[in-house]
PDB file of N, CA and C in Angstrom:
ATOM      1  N   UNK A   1     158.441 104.953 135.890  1.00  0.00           N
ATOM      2  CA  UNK A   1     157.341 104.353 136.600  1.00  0.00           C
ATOM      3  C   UNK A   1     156.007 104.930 136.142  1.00  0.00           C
ATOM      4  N   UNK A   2     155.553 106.125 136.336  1.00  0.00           N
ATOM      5  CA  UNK A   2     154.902 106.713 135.711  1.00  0.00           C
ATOM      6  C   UNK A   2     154.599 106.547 134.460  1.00  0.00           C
ATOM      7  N   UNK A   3     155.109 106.398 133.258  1.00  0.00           N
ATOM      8  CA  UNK A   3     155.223 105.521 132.005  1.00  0.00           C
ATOM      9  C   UNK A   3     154.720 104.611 131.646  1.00  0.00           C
ATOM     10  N   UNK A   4     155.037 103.941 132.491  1.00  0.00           N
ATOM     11  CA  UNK A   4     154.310 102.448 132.923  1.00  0.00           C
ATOM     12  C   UNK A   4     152.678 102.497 133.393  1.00  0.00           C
ATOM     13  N   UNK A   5     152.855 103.222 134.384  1.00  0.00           N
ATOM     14  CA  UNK A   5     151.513 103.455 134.678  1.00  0.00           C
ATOM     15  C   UNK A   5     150.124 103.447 133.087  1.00  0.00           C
ATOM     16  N   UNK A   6     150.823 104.869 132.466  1.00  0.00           N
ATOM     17  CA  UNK A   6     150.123 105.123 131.670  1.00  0.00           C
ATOM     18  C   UNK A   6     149.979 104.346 130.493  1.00  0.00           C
ATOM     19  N   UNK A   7     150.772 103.337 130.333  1.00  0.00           N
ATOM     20  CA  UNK A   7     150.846 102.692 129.094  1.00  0.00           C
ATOM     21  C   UNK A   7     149.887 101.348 129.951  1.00  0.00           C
ATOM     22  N   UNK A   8     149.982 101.170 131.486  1.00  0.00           N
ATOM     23  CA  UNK A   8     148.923  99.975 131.645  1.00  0.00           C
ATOM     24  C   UNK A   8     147.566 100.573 131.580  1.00  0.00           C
ATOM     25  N   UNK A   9     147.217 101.572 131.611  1.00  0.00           N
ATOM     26  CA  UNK A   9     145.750 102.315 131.575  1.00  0.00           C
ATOM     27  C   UNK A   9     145.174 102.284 130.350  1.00  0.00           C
ATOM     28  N   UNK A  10     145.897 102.649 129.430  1.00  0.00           N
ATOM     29  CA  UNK A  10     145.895 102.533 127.907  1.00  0.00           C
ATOM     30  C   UNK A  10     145.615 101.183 127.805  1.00  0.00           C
ATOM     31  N   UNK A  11     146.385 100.187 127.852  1.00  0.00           N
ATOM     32  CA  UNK A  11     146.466  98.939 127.698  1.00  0.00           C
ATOM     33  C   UNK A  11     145.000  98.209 128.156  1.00  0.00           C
ATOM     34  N   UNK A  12     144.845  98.746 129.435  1.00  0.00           N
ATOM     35  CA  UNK A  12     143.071  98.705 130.021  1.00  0.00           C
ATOM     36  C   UNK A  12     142.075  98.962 129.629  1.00  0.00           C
ATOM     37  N   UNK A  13     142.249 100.224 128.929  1.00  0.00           N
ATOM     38  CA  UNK A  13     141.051 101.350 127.952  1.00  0.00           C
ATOM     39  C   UNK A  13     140.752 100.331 127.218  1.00  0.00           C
ATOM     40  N   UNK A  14     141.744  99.926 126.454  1.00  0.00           N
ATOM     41  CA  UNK A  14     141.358  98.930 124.493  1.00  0.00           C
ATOM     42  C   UNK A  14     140.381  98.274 124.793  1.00  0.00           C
ATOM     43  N   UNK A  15     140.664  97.505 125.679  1.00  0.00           N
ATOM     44  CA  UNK A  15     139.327  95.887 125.825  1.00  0.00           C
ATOM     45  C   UNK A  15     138.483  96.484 126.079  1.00  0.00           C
ATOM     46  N   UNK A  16     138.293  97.953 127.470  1.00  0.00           N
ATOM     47  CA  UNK A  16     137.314  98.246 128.057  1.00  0.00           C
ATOM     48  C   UNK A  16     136.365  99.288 127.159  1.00  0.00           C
ATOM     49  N   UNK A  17     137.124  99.485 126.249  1.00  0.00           N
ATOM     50  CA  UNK A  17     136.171 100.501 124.792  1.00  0.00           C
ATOM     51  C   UNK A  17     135.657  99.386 124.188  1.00  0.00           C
ATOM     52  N   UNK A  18     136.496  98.445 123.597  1.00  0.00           N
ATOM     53  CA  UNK A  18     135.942  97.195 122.889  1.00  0.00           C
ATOM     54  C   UNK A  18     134.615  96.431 122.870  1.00  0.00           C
ATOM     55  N   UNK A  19     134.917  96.472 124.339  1.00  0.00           N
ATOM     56  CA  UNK A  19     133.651  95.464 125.475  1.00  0.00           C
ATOM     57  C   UNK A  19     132.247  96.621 125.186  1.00  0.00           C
ATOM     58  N   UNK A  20     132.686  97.782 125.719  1.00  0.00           N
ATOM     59  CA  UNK A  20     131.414  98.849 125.759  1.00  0.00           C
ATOM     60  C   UNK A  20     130.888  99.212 124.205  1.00  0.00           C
ATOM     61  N   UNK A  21     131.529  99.058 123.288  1.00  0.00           N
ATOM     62  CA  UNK A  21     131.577  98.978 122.001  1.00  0.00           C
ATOM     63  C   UNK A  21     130.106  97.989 121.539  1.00  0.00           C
ATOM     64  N   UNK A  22     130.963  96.680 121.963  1.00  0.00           N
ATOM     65  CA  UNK A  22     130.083  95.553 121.523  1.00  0.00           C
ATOM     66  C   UNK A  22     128.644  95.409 122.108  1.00  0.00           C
ATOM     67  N   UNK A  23     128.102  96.136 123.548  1.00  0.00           N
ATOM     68  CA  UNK A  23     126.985  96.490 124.364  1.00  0.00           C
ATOM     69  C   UNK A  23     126.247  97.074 123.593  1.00  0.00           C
ATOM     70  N   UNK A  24     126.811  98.312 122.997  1.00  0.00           N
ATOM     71  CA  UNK A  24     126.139  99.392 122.526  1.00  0.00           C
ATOM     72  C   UNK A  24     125.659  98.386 121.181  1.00  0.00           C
ATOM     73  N   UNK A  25     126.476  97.616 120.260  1.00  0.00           N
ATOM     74  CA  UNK A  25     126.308  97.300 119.621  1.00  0.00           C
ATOM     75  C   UNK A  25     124.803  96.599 119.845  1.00  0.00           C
ATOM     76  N   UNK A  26     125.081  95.651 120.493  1.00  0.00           N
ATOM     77  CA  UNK A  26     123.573  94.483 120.706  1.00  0.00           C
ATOM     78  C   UNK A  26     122.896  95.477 120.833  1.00  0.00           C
ATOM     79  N   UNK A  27     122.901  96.076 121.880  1.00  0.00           N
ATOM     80  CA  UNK A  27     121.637  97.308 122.568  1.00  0.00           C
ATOM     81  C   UNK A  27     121.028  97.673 121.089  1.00  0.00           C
ATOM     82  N   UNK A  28     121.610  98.527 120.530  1.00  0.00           N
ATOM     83  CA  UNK A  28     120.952  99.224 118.750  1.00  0.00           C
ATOM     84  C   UNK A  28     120.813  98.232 117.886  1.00  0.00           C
ATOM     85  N   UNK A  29     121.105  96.805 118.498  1.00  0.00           N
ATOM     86  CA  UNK A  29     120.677  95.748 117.277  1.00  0.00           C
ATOM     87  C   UNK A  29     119.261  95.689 118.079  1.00  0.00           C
ATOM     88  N   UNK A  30     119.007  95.489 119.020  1.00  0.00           N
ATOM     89  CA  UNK A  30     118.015  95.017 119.980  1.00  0.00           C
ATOM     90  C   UNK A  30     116.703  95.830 119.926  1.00  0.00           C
ATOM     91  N   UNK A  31     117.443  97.293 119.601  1.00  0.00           N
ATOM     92  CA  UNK A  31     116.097  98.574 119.505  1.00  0.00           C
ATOM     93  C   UNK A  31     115.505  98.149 118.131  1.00  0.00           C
ATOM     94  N   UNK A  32     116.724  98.336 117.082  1.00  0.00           N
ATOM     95  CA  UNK A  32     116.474  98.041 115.930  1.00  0.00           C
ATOM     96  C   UNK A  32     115.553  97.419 115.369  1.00  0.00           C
ATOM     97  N   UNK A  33     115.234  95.731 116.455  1.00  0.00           N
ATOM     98  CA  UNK A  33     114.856  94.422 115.609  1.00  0.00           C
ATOM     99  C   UNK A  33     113.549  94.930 116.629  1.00  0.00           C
ATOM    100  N   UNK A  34     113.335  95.635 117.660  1.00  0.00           N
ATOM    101  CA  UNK A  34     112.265  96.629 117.966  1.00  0.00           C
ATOM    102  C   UNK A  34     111.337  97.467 117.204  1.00  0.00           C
ATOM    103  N   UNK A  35     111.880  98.325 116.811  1.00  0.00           N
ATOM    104  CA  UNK A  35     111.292  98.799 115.606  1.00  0.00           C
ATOM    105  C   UNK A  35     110.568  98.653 114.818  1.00  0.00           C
ATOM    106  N   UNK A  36     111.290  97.657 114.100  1.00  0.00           N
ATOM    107  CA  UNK A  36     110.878  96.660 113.071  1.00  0.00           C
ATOM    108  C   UNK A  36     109.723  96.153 113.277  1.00  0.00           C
ATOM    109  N   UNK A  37     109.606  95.409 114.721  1.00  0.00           N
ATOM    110  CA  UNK A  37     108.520  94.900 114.572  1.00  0.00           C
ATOM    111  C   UNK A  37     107.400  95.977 114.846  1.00  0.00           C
ATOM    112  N   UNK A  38     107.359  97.452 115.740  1.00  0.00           N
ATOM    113  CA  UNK A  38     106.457  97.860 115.917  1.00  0.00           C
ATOM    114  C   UNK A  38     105.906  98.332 114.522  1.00  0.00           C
ATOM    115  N   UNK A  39     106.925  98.731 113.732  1.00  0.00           N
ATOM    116  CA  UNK A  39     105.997  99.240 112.421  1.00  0.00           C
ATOM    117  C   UNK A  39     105.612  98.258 111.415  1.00  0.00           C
ATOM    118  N   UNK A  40     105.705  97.015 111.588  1.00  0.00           N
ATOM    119  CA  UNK A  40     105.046  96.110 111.235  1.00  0.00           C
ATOM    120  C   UNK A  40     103.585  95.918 111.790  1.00  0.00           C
ATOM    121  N   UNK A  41     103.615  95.960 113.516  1.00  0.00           N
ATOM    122  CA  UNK A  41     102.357  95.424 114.015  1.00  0.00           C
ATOM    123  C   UNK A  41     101.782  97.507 113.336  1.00  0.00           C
ATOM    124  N   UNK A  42     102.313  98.014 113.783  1.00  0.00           N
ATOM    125  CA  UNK A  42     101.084  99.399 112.800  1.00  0.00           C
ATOM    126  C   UNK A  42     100.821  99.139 111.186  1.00  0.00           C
ATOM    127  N   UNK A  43     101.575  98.490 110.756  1.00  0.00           N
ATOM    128  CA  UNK A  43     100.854  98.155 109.265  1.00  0.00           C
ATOM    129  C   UNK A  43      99.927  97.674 109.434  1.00  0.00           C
ATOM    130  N   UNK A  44      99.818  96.518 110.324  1.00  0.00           N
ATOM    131  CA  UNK A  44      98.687  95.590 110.390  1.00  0.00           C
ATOM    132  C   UNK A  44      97.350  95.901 110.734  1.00  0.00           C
ATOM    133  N   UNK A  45      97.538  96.891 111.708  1.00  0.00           N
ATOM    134  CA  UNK A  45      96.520  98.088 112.452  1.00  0.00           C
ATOM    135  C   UNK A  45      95.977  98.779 111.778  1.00  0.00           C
ATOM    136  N   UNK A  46      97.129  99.393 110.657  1.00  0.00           N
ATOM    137  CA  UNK A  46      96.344 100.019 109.700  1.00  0.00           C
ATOM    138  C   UNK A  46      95.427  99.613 108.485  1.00  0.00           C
ATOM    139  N   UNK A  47      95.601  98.372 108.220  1.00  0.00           N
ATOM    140  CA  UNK A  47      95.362  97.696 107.397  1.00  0.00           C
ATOM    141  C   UNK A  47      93.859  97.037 107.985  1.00  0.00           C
ATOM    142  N   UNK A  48      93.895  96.842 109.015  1.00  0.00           N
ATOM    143  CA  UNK A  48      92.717  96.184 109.610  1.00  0.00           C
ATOM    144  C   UNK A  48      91.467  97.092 109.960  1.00  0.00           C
ATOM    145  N   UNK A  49      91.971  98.611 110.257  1.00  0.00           N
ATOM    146  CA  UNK A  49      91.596  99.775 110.039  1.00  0.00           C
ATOM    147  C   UNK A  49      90.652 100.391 108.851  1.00  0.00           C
ATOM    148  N   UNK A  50      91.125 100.101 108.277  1.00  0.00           N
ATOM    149  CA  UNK A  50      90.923 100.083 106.902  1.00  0.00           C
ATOM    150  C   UNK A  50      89.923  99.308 106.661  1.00  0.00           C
ATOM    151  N   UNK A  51      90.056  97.956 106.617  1.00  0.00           N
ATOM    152  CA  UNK A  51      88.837  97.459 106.558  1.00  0.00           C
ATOM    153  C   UNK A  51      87.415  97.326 107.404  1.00  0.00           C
ATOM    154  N   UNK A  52      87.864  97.529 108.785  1.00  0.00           N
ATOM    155  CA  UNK A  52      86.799  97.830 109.685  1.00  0.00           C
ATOM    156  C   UNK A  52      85.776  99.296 108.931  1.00  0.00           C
ATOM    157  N   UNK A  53      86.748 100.245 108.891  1.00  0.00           N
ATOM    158  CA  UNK A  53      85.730 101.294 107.691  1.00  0.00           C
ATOM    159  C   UNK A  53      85.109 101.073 106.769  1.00  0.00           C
ATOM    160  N   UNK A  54      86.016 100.178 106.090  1.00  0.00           N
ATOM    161  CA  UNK A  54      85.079  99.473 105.173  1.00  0.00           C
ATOM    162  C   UNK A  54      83.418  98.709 105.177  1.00  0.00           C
ATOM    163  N   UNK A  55      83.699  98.183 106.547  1.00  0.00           N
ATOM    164  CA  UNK A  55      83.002  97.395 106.642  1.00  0.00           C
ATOM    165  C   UNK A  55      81.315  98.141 107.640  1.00  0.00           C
ATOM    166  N   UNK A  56      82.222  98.970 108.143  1.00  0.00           N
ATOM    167  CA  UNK A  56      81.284 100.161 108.752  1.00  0.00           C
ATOM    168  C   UNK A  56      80.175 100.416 107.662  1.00  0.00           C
ATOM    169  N   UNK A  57      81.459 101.024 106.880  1.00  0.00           N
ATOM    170  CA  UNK A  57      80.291 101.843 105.507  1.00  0.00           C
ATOM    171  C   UNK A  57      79.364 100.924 104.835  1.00  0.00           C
ATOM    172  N   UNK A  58      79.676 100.016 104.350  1.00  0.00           N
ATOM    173  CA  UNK A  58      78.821  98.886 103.855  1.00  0.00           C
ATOM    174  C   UNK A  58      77.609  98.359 105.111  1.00  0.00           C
ATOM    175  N   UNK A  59      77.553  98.368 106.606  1.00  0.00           N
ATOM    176  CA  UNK A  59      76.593  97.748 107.376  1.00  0.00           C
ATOM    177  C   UNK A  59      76.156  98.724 107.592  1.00  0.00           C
ATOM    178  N   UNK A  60      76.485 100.224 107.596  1.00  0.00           N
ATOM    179  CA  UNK A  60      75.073 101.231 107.887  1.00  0.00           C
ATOM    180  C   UNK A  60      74.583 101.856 106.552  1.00  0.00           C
ATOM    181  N   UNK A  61      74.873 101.148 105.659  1.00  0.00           N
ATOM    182  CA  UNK A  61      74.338 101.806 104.095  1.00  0.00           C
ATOM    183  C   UNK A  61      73.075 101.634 103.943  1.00  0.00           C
ATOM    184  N   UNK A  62      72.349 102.628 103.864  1.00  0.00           N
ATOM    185  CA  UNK A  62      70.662 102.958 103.907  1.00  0.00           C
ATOM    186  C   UNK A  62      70.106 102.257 103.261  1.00  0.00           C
ATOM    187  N   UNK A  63      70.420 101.690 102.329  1.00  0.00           N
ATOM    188  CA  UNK A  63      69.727 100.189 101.642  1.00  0.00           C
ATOM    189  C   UNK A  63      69.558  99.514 102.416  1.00  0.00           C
ATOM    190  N   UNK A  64      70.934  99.178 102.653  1.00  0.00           N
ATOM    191  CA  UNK A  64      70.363  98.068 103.768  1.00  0.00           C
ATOM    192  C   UNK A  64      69.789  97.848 105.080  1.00  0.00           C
ATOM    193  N   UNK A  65      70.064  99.149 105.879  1.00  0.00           N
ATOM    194  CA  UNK A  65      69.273  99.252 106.803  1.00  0.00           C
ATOM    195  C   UNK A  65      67.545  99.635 106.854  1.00  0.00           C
ATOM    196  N   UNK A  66      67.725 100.079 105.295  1.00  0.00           N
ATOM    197  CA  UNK A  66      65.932  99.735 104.852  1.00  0.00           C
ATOM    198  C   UNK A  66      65.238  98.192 104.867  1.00  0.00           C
ATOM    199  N   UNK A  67      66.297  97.757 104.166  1.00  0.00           N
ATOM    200  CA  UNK A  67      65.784  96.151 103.837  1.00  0.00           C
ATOM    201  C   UNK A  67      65.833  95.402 104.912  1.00  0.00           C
ATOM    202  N   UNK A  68      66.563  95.666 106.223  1.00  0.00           N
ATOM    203  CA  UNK A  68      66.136  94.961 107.500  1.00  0.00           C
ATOM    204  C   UNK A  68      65.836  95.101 108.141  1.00  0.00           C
ATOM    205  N   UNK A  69      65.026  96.419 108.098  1.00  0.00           N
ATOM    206  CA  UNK A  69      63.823  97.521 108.548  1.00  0.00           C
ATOM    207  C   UNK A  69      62.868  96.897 108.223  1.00  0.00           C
ATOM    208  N   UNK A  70      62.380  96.742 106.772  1.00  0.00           N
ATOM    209  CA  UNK A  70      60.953  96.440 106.114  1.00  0.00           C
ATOM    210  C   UNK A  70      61.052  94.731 106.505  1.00  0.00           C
ATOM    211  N   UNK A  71      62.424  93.658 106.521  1.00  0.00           N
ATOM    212  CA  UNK A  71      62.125  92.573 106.220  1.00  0.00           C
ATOM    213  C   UNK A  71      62.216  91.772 107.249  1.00  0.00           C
ATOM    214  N   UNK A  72      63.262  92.071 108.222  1.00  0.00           N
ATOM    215  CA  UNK A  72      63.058  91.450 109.174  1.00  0.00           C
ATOM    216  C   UNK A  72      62.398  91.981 110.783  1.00  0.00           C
ATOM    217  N   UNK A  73      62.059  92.842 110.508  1.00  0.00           N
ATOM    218  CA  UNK A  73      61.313  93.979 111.935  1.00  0.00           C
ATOM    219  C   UNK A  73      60.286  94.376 111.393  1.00  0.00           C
ATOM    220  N   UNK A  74      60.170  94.048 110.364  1.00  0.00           N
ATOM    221  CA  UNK A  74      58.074  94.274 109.789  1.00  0.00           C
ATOM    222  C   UNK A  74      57.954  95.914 109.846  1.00  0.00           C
ATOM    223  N   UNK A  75      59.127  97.080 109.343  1.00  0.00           N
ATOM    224  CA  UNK A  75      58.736  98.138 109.406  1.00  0.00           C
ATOM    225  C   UNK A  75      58.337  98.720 107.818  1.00  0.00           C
ATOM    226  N   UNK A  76      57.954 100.067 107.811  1.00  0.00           N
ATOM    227  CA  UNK A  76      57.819 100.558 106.648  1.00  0.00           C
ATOM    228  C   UNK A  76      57.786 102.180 107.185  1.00  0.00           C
ATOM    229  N   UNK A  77      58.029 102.718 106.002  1.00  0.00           N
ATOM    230  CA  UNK A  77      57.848 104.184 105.931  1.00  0.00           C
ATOM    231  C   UNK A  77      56.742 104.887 106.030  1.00  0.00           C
ATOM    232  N   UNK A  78      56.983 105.807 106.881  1.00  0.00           N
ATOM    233  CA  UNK A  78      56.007 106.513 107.529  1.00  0.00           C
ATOM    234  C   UNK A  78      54.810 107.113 106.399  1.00  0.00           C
ATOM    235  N   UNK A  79      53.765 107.247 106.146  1.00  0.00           N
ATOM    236  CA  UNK A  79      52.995 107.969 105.238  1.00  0.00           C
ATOM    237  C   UNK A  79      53.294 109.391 106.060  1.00  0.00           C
ATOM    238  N   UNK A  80      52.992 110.474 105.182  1.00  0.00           N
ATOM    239  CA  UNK A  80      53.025 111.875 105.368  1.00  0.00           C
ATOM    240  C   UNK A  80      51.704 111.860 106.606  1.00  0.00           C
ATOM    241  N   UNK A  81      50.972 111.667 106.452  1.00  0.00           N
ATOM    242  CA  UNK A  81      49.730 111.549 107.574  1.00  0.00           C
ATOM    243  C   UNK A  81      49.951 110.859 108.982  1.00  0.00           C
ATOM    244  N   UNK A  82      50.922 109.942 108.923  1.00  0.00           N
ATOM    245  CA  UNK A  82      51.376 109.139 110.090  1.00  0.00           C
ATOM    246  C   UNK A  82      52.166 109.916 111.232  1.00  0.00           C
ATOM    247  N   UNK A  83      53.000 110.952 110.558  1.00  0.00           N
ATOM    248  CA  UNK A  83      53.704 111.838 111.188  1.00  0.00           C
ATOM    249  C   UNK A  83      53.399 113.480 111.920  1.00  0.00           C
ATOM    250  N   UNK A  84      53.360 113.253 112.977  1.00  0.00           N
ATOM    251  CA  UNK A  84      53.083 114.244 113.957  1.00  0.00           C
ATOM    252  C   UNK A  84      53.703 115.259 114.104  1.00  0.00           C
ATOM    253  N   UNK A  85      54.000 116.069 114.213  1.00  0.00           N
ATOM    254  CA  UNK A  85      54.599 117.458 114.276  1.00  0.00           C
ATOM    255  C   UNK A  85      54.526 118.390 115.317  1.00  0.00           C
ATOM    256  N   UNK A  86      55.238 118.379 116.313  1.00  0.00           N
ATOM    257  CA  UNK A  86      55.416 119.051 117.895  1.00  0.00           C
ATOM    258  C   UNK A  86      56.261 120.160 118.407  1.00  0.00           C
ATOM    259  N   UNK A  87      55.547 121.415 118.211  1.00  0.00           N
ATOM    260  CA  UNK A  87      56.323 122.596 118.532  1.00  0.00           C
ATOM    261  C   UNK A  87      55.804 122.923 120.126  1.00  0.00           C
ATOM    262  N   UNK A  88      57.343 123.071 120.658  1.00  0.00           N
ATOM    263  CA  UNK A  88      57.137 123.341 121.832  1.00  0.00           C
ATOM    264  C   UNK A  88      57.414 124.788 121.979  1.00  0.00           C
ATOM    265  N   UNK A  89      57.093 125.894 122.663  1.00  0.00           N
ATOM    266  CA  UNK A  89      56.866 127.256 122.826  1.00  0.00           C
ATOM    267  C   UNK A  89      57.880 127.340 124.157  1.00  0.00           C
ATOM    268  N   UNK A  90      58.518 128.152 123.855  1.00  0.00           N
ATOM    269  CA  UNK A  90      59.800 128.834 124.716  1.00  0.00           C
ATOM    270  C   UNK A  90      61.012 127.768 125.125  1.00  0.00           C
ATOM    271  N   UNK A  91      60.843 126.716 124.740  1.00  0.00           N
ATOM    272  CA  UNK A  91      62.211 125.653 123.700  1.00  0.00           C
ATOM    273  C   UNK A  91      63.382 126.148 123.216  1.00  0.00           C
ATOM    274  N   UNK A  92      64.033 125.877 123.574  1.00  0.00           N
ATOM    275  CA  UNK A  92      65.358 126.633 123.190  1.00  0.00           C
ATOM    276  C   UNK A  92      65.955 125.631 122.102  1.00  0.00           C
ATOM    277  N   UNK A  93      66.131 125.975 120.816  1.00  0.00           N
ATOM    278  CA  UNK A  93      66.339 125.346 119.698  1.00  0.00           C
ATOM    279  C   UNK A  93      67.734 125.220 119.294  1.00  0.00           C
TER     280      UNK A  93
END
């Protein structure tokens, strides 16, 4: 009787490893196809990254913020005489 017992438990285990088997399976297909995509969307991040610097460096480049200084805001550079010079006394520098 006992015998029996153990050979129906066994008999129970197979499918019930099988079944938990195939869970685990999807589950690590599921992280997997996870993954995937997050280090895809960080390529993209980085990549876009990348060009935002790019694009940084090129719109504050002193040329050009001269040339739409002088051309479209009517400025120009200071003459040496234009500029004032202000020392304040006991200023902590």
């Amino acid at each position: 009787m006992s015998e029996m017992i153990i050979v129906c438990v066994i008999a129970a285990a197979v499918p019930s490893l099988l079944i938990l088997d195939g869970i685990q399976s999807r589950r690590y297909e599921n992280l997997s196809d996870e993954v995937s995509r997050l280090e895809r969307k960080q390529e993209e991040l980085v990549e876009d990254n990348k060009k935002m610097v790019t694009d940084i460096s090129l719109l504050s480049s002193s040329d050009r913020v001269e040339k739409i200084a002088e051309n479209e805001l009517g400025m120009h550079k200071a003459d040496t005489d234009d500029i004032v010079r202000i020392e304040m006394k006991g200023a902590k520098k």
